[in-house]
C-alpha atoms as a PDB file:
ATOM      1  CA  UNK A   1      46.263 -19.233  31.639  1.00  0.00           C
ATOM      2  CA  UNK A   2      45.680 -22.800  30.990  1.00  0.00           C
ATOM      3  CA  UNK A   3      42.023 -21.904  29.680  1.00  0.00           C
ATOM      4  CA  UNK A   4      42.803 -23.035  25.770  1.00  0.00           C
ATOM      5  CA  UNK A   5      44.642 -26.601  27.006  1.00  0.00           C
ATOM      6  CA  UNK A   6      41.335 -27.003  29.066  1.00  0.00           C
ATOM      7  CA  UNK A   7      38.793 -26.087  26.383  1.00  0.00           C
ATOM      8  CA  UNK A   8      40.376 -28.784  24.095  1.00  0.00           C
ATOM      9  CA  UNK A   9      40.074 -31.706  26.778  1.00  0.00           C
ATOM     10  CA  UNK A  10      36.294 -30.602  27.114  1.00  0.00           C
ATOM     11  CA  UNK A  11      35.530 -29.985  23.848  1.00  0.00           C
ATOM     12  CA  UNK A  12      37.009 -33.623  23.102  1.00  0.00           C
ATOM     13  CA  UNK A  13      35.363 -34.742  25.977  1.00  0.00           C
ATOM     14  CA  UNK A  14      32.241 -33.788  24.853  1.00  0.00           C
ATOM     15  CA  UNK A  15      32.715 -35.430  21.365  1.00  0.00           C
ATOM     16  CA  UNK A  16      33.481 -38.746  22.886  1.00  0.00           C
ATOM     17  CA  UNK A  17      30.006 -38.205  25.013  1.00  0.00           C
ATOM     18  CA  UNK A  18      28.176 -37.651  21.955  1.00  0.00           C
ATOM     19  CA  UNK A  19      29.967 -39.909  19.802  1.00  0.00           C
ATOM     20  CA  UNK A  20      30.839 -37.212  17.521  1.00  0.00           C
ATOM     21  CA  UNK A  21      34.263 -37.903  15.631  1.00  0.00           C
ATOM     22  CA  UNK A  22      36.861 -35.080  16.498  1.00  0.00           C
ATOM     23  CA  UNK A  23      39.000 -34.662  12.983  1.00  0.00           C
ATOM     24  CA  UNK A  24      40.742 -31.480  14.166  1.00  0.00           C
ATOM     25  CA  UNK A  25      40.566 -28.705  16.590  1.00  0.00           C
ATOM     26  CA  UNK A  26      42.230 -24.997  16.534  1.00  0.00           C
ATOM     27  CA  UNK A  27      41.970 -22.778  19.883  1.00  0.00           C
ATOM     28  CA  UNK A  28      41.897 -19.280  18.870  1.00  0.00           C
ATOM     29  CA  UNK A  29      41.896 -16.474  21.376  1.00  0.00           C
ATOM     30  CA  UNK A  30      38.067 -15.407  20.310  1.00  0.00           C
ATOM     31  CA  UNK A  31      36.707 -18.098  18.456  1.00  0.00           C
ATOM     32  CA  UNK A  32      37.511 -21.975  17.677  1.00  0.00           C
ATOM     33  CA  UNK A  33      37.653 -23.740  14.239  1.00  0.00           C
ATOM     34  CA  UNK A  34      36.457 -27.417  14.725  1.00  0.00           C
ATOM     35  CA  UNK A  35      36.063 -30.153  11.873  1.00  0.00           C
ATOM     36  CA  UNK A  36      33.728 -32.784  12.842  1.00  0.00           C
ATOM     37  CA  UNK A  37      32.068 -35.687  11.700  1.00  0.00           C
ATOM     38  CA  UNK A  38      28.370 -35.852  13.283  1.00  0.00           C
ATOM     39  CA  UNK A  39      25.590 -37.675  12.446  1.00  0.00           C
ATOM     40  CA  UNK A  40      22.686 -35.995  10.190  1.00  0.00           C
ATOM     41  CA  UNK A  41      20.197 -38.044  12.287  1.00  0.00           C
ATOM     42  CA  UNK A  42      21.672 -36.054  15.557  1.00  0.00           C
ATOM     43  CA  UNK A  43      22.433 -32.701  13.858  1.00  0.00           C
ATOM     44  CA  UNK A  44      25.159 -30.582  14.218  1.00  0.00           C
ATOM     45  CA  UNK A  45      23.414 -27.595  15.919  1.00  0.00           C
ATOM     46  CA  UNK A  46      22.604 -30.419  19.280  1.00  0.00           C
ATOM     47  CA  UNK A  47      26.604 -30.341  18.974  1.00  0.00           C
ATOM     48  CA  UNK A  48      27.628 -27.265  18.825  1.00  0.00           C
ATOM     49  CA  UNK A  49      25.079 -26.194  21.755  1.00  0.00           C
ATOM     50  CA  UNK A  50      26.506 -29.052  24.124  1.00  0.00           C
ATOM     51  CA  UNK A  51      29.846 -28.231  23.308  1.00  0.00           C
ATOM     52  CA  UNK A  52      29.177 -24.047  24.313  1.00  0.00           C
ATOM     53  CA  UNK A  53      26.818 -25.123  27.177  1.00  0.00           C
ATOM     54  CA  UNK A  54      29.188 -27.308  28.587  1.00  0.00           C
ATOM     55  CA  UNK A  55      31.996 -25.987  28.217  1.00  0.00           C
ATOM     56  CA  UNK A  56      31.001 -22.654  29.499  1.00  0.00           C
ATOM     57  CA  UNK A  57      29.819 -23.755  32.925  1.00  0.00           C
ATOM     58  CA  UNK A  58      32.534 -25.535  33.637  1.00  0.00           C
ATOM     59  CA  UNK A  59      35.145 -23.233  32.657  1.00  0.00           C
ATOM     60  CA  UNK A  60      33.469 -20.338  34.890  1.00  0.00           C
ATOM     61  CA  UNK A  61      33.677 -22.601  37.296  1.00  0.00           C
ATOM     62  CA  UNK A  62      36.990 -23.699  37.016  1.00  0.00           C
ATOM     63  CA  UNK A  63      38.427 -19.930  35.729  1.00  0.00           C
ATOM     64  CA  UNK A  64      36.070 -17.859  37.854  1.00  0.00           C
ATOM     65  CA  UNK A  65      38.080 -14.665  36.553  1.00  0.00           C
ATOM     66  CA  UNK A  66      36.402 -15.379  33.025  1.00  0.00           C
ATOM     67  CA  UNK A  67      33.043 -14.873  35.048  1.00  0.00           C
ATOM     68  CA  UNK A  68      34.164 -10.764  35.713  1.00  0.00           C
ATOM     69  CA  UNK A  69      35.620 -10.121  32.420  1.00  0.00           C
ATOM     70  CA  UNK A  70      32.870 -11.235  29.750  1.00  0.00           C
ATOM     71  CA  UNK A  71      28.503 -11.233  30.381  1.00  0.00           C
ATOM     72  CA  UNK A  72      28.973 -15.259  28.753  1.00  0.00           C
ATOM     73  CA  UNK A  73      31.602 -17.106  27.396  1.00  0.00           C
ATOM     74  CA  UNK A  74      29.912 -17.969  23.775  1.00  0.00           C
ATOM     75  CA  UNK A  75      28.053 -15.587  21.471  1.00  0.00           C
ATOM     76  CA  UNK A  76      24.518 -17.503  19.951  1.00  0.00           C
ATOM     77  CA  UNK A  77      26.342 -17.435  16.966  1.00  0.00           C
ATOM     78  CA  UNK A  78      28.414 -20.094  15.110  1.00  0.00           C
ATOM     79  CA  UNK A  79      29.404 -20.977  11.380  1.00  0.00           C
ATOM     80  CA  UNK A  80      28.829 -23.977   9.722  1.00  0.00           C
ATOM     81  CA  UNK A  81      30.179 -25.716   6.439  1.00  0.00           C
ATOM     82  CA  UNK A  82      29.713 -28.960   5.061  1.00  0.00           C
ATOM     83  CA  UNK A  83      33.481 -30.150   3.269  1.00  0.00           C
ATOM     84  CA  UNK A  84      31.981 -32.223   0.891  1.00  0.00           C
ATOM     85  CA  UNK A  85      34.435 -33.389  -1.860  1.00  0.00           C
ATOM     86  CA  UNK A  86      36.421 -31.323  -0.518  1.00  0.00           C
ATOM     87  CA  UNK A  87      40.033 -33.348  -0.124  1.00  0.00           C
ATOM     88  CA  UNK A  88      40.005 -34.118   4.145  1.00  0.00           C
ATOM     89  CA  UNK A  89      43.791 -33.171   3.773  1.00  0.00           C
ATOM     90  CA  UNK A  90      42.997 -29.330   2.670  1.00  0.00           C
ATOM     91  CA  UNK A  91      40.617 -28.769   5.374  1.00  0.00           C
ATOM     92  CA  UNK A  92      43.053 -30.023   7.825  1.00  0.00           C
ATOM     93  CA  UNK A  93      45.745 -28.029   6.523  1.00  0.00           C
ATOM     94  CA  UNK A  94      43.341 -25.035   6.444  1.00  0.00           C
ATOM     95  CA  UNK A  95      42.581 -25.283  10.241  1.00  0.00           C
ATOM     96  CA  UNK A  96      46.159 -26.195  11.134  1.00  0.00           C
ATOM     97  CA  UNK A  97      47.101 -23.084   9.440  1.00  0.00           C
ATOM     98  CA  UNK A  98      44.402 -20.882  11.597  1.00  0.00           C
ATOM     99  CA  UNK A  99      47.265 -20.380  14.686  1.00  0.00           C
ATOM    100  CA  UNK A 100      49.800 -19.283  12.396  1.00  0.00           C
ATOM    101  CA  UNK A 101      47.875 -16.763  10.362  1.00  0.00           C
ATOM    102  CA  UNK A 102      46.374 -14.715  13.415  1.00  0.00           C
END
């Protein structure tokens, strides 16, 4: 319902705000898979609670039927993982690969 296309202009939105560099983004239908380069000094857990602040209010606001169907759009909850040495191309591949696999 246009909810997904919406989410991704917010959550870059938000990145651009916080000048938090965007690598890739995955919309799944109950969770999203972000890679992200943020700066220790900031932290990533200011990020990720901007990003589900944010984005929740406004797309309640803008969706109001997602206001009936769940108690809140975000759980507390979220997973985090440093990449490391890990080659940039992998992880990319990894999240690009999300869609297809669920």
């Amino acid at each position: 319902n246009g909810v997904d296309e919406r989410l991704k202009e917010l959550i870059n939105n938000i990145c651009q705000e916080l000048h938090v560099d965007l690598i890739e983004m995955k919309v799944m239908p109950d969770h999203v898979h972000l890679l992200l380069e943020v700066d220790p000094q900031f932290g990533i857990h200011k990020v990720v609670k901007r990003i589900k602040g944010i984005s929740s209010r406004i797309l309640r606001e803008e969706f109001s039927w997602l206001k009936s169907r769940l108690p809140t759009l975000w759980t507390n909850s979220y997973f985090v993982s440093t990449v490391g040495g890990a080659p940039m191309s992998i992880i990319k591949q990894y999240i690009e690969s999300q869609k297809r696999s669920e």
